[in-house]
PDB file of N, CA and C in Angstrom:
ATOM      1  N   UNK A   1       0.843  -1.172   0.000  1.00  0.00           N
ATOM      2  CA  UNK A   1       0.000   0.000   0.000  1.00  0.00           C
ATOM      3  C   UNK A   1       0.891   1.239   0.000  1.00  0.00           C
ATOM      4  N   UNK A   2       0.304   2.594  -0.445  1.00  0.00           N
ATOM      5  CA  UNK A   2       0.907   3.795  -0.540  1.00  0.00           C
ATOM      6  C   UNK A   2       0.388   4.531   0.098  1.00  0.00           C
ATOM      7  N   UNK A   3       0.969   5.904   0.138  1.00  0.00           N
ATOM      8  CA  UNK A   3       0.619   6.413   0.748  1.00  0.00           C
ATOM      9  C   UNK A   3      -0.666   7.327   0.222  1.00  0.00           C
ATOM     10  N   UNK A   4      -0.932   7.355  -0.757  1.00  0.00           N
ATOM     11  CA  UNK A   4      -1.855   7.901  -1.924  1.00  0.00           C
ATOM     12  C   UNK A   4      -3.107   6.890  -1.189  1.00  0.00           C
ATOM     13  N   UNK A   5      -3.029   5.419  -1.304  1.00  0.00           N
ATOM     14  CA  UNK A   5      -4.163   4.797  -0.556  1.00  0.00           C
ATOM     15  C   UNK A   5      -4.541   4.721   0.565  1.00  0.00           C
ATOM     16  N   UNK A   6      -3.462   4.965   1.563  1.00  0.00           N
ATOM     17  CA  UNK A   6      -3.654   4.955   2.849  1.00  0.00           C
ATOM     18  C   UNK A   6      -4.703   6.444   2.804  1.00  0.00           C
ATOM     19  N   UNK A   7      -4.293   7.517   2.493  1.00  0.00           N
ATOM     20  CA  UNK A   7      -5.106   8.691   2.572  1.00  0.00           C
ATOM     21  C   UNK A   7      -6.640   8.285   2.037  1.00  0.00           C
ATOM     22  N   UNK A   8      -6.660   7.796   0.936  1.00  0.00           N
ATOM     23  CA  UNK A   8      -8.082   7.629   0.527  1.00  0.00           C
ATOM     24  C   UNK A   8      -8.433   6.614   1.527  1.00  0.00           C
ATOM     25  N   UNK A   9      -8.199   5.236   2.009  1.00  0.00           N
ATOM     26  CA  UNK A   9      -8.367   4.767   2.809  1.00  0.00           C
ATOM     27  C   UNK A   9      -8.926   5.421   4.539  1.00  0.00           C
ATOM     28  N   UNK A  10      -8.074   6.546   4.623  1.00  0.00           N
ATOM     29  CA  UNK A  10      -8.745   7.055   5.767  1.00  0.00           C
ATOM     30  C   UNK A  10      -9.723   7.918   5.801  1.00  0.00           C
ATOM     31  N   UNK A  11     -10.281   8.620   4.546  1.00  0.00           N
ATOM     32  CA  UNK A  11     -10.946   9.611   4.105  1.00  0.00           C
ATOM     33  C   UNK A  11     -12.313   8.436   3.772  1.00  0.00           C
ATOM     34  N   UNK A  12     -11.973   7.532   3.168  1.00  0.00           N
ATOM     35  CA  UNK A  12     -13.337   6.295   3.276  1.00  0.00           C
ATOM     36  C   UNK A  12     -13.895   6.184   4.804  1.00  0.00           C
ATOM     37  N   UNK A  13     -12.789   6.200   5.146  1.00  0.00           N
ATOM     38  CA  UNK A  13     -13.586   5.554   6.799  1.00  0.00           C
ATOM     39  C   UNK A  13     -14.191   6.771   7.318  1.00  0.00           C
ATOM     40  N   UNK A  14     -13.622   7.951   7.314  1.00  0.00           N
ATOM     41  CA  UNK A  14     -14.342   9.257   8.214  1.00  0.00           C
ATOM     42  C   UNK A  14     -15.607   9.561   7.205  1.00  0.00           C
ATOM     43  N   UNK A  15     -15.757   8.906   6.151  1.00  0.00           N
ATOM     44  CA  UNK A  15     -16.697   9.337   5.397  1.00  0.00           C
ATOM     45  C   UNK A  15     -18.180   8.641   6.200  1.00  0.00           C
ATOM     46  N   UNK A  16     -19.486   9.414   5.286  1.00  0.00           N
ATOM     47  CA  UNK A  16     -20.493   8.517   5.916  1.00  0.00           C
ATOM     48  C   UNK A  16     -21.156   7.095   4.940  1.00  0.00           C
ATOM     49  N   UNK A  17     -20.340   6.829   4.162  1.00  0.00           N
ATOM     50  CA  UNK A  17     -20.905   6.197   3.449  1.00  0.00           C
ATOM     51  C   UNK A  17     -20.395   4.459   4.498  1.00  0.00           C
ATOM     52  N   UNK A  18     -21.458   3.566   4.592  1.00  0.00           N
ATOM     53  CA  UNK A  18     -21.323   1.916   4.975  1.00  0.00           C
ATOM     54  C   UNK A  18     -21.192   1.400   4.364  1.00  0.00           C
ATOM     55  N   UNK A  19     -20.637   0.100   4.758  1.00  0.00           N
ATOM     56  CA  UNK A  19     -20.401  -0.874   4.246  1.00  0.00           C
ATOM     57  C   UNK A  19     -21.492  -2.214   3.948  1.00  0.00           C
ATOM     58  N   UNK A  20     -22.417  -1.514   4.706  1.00  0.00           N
ATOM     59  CA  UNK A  20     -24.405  -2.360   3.855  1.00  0.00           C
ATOM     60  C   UNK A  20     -24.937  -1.747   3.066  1.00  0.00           C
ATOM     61  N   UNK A  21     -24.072  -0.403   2.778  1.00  0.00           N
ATOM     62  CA  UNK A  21     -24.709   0.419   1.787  1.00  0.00           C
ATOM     63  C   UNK A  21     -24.421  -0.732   0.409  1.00  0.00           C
ATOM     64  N   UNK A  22     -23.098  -1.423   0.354  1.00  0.00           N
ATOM     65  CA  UNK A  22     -22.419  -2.185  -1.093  1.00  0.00           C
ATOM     66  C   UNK A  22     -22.506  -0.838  -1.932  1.00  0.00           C
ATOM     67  N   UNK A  23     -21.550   0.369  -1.521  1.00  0.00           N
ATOM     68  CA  UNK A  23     -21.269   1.376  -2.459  1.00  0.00           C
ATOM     69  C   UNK A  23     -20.601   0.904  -3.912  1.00  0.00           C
ATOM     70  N   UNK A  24     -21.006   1.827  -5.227  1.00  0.00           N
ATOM     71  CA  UNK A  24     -20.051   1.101  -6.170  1.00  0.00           C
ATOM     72  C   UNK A  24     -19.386   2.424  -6.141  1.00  0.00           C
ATOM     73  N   UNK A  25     -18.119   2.132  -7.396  1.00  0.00           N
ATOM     74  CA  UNK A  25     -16.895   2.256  -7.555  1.00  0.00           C
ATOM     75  C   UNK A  25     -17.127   4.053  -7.454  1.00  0.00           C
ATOM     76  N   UNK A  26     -17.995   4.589  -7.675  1.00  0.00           N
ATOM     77  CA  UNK A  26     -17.834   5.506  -8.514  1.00  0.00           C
ATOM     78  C   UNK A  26     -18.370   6.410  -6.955  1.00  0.00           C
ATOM     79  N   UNK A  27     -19.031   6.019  -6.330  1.00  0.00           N
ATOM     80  CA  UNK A  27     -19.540   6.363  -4.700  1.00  0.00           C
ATOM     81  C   UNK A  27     -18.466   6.559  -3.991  1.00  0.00           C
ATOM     82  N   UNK A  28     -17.636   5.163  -4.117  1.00  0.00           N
ATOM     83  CA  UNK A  28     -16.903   5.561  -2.780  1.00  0.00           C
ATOM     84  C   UNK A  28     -15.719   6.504  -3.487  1.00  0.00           C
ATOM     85  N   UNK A  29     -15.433   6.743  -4.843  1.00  0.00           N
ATOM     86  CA  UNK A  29     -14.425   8.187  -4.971  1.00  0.00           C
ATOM     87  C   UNK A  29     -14.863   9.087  -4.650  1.00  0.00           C
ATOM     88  N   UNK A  30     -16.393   9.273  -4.857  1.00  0.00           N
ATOM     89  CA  UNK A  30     -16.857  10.487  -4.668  1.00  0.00           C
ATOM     90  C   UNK A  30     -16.876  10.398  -3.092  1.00  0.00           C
ATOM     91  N   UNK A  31     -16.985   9.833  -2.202  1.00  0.00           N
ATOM     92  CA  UNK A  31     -17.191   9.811  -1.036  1.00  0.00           C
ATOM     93  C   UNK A  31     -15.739  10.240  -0.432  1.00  0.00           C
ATOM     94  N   UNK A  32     -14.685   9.734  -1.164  1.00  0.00           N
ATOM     95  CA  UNK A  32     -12.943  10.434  -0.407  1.00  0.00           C
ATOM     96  C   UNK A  32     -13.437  11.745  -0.917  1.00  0.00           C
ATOM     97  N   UNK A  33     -13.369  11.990  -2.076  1.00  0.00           N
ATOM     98  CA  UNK A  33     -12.930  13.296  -2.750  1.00  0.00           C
ATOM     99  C   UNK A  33     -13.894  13.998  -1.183  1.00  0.00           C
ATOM    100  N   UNK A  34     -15.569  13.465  -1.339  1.00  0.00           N
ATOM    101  CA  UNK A  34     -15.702  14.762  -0.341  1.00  0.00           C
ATOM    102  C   UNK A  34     -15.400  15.302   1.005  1.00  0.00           C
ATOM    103  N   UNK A  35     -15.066  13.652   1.638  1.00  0.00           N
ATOM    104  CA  UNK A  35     -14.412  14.011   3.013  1.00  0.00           C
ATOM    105  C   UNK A  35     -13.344  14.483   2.777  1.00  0.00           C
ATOM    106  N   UNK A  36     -11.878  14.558   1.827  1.00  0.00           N
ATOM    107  CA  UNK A  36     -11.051  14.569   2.332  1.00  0.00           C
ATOM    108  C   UNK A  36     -11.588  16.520   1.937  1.00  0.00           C
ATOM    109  N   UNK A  37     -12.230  16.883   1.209  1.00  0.00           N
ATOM    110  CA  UNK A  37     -12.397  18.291   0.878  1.00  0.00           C
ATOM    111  C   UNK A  37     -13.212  18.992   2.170  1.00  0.00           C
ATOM    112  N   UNK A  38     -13.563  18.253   2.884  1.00  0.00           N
ATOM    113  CA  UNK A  38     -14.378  18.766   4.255  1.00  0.00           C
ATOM    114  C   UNK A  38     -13.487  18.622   4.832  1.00  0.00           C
ATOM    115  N   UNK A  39     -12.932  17.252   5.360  1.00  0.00           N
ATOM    116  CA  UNK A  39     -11.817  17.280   6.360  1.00  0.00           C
ATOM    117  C   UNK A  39     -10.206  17.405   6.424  1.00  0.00           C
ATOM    118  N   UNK A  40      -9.896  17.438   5.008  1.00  0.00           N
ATOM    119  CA  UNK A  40      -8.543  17.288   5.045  1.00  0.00           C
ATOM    120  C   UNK A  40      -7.756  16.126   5.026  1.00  0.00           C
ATOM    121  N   UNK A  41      -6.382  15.941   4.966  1.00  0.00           N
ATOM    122  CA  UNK A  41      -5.811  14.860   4.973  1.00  0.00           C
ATOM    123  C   UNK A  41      -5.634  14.229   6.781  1.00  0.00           C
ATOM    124  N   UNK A  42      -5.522  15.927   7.767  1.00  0.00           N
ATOM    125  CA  UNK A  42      -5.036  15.453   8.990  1.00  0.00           C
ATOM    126  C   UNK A  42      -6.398  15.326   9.783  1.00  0.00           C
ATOM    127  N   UNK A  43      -7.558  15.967   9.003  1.00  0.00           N
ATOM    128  CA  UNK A  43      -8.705  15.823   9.926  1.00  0.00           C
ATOM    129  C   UNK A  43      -9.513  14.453  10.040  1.00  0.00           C
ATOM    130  N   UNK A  44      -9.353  13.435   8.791  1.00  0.00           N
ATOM    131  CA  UNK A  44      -9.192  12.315   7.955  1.00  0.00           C
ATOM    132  C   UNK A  44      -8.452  11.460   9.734  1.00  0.00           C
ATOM    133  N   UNK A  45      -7.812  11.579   9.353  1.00  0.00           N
ATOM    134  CA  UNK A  45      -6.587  11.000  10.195  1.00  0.00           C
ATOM    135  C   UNK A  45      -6.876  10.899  11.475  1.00  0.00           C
ATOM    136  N   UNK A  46      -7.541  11.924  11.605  1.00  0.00           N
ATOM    137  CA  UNK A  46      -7.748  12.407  13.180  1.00  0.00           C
ATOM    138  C   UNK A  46      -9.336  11.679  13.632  1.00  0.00           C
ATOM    139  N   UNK A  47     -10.073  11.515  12.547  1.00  0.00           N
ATOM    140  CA  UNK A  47     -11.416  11.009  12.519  1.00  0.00           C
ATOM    141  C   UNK A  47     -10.496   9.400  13.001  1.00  0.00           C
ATOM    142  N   UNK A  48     -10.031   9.027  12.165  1.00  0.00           N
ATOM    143  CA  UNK A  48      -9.487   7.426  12.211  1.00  0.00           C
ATOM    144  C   UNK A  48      -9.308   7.127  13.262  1.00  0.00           C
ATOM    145  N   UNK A  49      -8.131   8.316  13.870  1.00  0.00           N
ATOM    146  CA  UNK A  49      -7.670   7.552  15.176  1.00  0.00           C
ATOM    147  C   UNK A  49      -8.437   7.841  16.548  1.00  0.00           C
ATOM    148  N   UNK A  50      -9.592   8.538  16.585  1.00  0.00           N
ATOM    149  CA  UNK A  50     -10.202   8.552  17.394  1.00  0.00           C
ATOM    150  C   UNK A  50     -11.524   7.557  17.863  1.00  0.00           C
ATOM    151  N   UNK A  51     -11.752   7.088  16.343  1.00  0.00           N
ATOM    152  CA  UNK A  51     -12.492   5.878  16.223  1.00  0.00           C
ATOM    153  C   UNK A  51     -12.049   4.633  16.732  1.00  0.00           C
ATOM    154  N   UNK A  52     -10.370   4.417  16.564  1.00  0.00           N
ATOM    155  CA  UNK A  52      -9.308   3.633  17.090  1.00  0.00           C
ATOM    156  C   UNK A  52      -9.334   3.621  18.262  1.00  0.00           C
ATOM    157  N   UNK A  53      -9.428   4.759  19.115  1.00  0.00           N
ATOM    158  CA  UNK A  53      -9.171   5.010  20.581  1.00  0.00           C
ATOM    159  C   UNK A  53     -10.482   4.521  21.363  1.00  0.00           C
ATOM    160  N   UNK A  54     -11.614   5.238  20.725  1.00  0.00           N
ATOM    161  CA  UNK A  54     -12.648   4.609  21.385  1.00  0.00           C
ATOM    162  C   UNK A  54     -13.513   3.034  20.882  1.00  0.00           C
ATOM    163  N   UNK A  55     -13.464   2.804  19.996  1.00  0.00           N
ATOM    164  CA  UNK A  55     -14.107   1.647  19.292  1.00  0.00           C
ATOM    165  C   UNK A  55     -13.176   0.927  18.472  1.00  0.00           C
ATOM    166  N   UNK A  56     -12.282   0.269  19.110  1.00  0.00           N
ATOM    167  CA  UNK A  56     -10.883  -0.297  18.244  1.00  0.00           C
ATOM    168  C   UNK A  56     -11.186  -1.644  17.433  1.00  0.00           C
ATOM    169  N   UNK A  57     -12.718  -2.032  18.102  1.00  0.00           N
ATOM    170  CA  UNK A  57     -12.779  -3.465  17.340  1.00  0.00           C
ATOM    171  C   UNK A  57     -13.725  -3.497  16.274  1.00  0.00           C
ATOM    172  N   UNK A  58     -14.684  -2.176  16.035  1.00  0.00           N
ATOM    173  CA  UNK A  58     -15.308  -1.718  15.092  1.00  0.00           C
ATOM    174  C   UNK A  58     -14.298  -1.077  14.026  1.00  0.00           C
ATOM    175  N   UNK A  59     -13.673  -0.359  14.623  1.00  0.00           N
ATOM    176  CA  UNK A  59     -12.775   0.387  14.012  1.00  0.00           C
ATOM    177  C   UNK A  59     -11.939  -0.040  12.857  1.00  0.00           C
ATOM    178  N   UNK A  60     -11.215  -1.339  13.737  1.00  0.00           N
ATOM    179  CA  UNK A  60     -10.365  -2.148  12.655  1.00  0.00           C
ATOM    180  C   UNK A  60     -11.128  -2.988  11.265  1.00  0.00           C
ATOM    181  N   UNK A  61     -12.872  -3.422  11.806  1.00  0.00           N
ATOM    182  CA  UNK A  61     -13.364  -3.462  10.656  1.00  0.00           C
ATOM    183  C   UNK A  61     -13.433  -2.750   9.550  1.00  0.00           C
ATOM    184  N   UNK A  62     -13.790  -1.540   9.826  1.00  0.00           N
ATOM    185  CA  UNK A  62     -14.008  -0.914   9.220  1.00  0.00           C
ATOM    186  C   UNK A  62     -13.228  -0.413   8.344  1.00  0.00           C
ATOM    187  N   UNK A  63     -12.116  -0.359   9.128  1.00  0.00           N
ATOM    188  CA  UNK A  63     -10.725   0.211   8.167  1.00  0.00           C
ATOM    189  C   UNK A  63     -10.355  -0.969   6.757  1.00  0.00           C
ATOM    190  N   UNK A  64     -10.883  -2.012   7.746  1.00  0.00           N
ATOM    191  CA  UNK A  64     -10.232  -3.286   6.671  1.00  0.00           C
ATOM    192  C   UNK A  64     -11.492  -3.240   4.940  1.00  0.00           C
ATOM    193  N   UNK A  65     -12.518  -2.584   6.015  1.00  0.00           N
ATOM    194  CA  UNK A  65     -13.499  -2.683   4.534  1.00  0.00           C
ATOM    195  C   UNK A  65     -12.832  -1.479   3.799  1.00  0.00           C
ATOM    196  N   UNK A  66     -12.889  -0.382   4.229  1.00  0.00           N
ATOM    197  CA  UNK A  66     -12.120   1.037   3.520  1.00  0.00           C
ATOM    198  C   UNK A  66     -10.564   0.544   2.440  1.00  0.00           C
ATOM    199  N   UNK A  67      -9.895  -0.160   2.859  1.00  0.00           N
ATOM    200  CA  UNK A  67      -8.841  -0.342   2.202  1.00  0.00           C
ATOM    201  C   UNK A  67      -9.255  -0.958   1.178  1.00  0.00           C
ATOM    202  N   UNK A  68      -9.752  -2.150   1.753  1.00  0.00           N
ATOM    203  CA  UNK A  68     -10.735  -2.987   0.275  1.00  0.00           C
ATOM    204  C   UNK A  68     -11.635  -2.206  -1.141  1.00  0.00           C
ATOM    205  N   UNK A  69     -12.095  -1.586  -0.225  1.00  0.00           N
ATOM    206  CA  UNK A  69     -13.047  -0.766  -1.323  1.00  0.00           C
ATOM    207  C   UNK A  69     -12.077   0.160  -1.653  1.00  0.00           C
ATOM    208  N   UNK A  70     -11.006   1.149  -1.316  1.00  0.00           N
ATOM    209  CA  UNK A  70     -10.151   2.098  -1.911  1.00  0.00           C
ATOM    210  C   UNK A  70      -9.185   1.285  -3.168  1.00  0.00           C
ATOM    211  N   UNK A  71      -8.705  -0.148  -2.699  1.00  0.00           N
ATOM    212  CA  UNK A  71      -7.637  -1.411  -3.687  1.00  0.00           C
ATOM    213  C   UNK A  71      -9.113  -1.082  -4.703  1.00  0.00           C
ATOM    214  N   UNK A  72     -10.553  -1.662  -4.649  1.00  0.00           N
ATOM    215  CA  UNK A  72     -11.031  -1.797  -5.832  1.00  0.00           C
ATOM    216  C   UNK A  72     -11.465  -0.731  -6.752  1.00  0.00           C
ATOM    217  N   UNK A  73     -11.993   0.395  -5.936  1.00  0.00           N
ATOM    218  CA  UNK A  73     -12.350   1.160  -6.910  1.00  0.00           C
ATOM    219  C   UNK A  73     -11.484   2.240  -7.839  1.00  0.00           C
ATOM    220  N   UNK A  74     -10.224   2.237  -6.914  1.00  0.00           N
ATOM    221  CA  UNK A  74      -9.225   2.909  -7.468  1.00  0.00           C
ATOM    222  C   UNK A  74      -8.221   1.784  -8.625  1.00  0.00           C
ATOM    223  N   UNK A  75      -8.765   0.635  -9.012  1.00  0.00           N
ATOM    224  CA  UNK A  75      -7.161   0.188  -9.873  1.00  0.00           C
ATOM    225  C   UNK A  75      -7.577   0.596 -11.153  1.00  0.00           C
ATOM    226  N   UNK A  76      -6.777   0.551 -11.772  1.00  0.00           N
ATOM    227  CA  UNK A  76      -6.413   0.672 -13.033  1.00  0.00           C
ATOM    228  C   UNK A  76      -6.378   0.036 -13.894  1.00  0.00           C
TER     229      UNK A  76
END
């Protein structure tokens, strides 16, 4: 992973879009583009790890779905 995905990756998770939603490809870009344009790269970040701090076993799901969905909708 890069660091290009890790960012979209964390900008998925602070986003509001779920993972029962079954977002397609084209949702969850639009869903980084808008968090990271609301929150930033460090506010992103800061959403993550506070989710981490308080809900670490939700959290890590969640992250694991975010990476997944950032690997698919972003390849090439």
């Amino acid at each position: 992973m890069n660091t290009r995905e890790a960012v979209r990756a964390e900008a998925l998770f602070a986003s509001c879009l779920q993972a029962s939603q079954r977002p397609a490809d084209a949702e969850v870009r639009a869903a980084v583009v808008d968090t990271l344009g609301r929150l930033g790269e460090t506010g992103c970040a800061g959403e993550v790890a506070g989710e981490f701090g308080d809900h670490p076993e939700s959290a890590a799901h969640r992250m694991t779905w975010a990476l997944d969905m950032v690997s698919r909708s972003y390849r090439d």
